[in-house]
C-alpha atoms as a PDB file:
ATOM      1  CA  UNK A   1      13.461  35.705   0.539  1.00  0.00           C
ATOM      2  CA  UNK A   2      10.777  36.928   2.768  1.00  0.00           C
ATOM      3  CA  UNK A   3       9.421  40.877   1.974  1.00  0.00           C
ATOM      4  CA  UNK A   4       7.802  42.675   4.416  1.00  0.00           C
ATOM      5  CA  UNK A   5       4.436  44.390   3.739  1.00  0.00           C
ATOM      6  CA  UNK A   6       2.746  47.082   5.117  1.00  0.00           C
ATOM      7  CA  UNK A   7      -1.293  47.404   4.594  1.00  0.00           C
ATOM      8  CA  UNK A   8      -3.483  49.631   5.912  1.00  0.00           C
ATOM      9  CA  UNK A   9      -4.651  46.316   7.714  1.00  0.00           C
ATOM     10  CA  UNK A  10      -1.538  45.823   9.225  1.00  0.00           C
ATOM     11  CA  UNK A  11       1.700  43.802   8.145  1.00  0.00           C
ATOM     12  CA  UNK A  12       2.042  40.904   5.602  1.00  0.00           C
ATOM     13  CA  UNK A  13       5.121  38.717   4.751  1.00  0.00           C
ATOM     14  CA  UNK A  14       5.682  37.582   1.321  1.00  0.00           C
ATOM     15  CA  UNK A  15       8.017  34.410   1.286  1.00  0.00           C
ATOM     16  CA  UNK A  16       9.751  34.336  -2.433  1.00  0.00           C
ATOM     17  CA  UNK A  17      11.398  31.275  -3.135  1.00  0.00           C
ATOM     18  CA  UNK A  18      13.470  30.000  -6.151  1.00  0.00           C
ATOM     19  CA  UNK A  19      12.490  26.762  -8.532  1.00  0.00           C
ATOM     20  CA  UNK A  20      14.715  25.371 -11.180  1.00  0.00           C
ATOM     21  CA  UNK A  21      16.639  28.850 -10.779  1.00  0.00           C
ATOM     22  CA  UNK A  22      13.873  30.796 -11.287  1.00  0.00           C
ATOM     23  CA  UNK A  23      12.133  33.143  -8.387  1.00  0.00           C
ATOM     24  CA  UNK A  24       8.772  31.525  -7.386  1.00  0.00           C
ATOM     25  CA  UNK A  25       6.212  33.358  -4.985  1.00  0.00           C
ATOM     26  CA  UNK A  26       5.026  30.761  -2.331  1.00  0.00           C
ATOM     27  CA  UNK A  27       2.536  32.942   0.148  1.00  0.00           C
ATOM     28  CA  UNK A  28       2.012  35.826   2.360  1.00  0.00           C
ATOM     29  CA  UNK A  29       1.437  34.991   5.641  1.00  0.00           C
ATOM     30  CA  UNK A  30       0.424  37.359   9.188  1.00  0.00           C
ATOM     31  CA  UNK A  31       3.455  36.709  11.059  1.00  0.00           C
ATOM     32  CA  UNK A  32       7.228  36.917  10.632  1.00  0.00           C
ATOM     33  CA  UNK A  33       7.140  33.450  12.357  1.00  0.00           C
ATOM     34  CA  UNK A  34       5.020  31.766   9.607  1.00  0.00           C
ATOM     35  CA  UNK A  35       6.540  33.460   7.076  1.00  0.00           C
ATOM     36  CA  UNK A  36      10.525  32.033   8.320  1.00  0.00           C
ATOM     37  CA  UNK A  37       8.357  28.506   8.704  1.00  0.00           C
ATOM     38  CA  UNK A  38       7.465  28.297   5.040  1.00  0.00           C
ATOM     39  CA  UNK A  39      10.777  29.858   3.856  1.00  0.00           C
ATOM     40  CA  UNK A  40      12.652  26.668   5.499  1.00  0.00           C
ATOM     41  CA  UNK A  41      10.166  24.299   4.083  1.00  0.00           C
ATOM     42  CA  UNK A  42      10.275  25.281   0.923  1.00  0.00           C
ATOM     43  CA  UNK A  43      13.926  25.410   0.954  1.00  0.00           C
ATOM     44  CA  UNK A  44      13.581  21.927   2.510  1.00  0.00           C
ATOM     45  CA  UNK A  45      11.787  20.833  -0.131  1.00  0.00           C
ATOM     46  CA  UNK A  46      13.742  22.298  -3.422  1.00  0.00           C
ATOM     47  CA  UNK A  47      16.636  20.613  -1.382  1.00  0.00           C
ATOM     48  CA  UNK A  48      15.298  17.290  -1.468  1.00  0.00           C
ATOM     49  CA  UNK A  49      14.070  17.981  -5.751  1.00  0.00           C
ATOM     50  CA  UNK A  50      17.811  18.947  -6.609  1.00  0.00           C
ATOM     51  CA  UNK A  51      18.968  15.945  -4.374  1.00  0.00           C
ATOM     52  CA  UNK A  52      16.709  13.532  -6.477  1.00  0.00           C
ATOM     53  CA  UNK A  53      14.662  12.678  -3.336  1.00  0.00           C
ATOM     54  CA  UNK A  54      11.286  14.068  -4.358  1.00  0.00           C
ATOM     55  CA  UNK A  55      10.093  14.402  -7.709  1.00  0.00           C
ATOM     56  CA  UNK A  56       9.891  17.942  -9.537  1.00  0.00           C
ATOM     57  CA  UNK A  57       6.592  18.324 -10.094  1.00  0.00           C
ATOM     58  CA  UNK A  58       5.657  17.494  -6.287  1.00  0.00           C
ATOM     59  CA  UNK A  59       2.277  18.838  -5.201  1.00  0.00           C
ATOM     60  CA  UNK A  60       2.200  19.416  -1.476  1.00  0.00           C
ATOM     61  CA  UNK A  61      -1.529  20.276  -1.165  1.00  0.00           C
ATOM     62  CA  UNK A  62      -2.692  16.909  -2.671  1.00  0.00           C
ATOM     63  CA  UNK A  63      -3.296  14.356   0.032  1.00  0.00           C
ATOM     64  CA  UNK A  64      -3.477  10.223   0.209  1.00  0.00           C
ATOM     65  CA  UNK A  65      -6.895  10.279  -0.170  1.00  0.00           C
ATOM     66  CA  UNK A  66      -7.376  12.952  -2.796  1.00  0.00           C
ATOM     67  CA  UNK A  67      -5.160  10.557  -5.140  1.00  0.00           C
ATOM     68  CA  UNK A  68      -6.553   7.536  -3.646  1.00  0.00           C
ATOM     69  CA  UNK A  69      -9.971   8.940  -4.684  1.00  0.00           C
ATOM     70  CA  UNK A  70      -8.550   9.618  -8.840  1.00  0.00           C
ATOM     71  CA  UNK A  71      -7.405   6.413  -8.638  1.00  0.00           C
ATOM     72  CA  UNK A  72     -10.352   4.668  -8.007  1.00  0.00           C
ATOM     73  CA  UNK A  73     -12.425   6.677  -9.970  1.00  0.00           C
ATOM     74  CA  UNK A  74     -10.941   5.523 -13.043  1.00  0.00           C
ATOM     75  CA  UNK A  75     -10.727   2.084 -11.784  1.00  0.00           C
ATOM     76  CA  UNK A  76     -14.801   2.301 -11.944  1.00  0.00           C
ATOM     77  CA  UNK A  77     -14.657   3.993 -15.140  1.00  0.00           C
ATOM     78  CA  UNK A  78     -12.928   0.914 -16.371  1.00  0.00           C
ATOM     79  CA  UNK A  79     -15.483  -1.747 -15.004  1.00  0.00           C
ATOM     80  CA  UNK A  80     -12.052  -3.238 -13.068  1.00  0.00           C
ATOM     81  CA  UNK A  81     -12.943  -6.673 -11.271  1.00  0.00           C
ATOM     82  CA  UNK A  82     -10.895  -5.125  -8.442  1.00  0.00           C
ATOM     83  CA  UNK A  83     -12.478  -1.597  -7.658  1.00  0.00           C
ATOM     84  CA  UNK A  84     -14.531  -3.007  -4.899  1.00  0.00           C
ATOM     85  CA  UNK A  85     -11.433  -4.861  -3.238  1.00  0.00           C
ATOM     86  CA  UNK A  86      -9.323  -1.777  -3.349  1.00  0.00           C
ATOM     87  CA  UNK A  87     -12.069   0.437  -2.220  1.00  0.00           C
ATOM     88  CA  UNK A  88     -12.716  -1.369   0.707  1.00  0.00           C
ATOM     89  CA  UNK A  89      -9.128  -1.784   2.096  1.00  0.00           C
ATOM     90  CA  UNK A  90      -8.503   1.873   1.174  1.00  0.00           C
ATOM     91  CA  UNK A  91     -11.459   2.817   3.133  1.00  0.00           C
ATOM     92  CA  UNK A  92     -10.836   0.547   6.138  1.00  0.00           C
ATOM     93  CA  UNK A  93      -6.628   0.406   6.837  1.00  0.00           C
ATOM     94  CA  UNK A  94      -5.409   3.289   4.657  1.00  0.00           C
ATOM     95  CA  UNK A  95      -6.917   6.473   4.689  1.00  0.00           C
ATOM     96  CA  UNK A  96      -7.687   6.808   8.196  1.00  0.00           C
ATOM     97  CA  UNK A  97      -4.573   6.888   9.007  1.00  0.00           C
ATOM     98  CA  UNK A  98      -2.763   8.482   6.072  1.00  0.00           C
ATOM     99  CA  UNK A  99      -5.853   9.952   4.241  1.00  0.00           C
ATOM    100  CA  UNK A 100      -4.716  13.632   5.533  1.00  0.00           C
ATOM    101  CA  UNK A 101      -0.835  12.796   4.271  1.00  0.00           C
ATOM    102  CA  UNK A 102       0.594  15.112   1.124  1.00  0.00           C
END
């Protein structure tokens, strides 16, 4: 559901969405055009959930190397033999290509 708003800065759109049948708020957003664009993702994406596809508790703002970077965190936190290994190939094949990824 997108809600139009109107500020004394100018308009706003709201984009409501639903998750596991309750009614979420996902943003507000300048233009009517974002605001459609998000709608459709989202819907996209609670699509895909229902379907099985994605898991529930997806988090679309975390990227490759954010979890990359957890991961080897507590791989050094461990003393693991193979932090340096993984750190390395991360650093050189992975995450310059699919660092940016969610």
């Amino acid at each position: 559901m997108i809600k139009r708003i109107e500020r004394t800065d100018g308009t706003r759109w709201q984009v409501y969405g639903k998750r596991a049948g309750r009614k979420v708020y996902v943003g507000t957003y300048d233009s009517k055009r974002e605001a459609l664009e998000v709608d459709e993702e989202h819907r996209v994406t609670q699509r895909k959930i229902e379907a099985g596809e994605l898991p529930p508790d997806l988090d679309m703002k975390r990227t490759l190397r954010q979890a990359t970077d957890e991961w080897l965190t507590s791989l050094e936190n461990r003393n693991s033999r193979s932090h340096g290994g993984y750190s390395e190939r991360m650093r050189m094949y992975v995450l310059p290509h699919l660092g940016d990824t969610p």
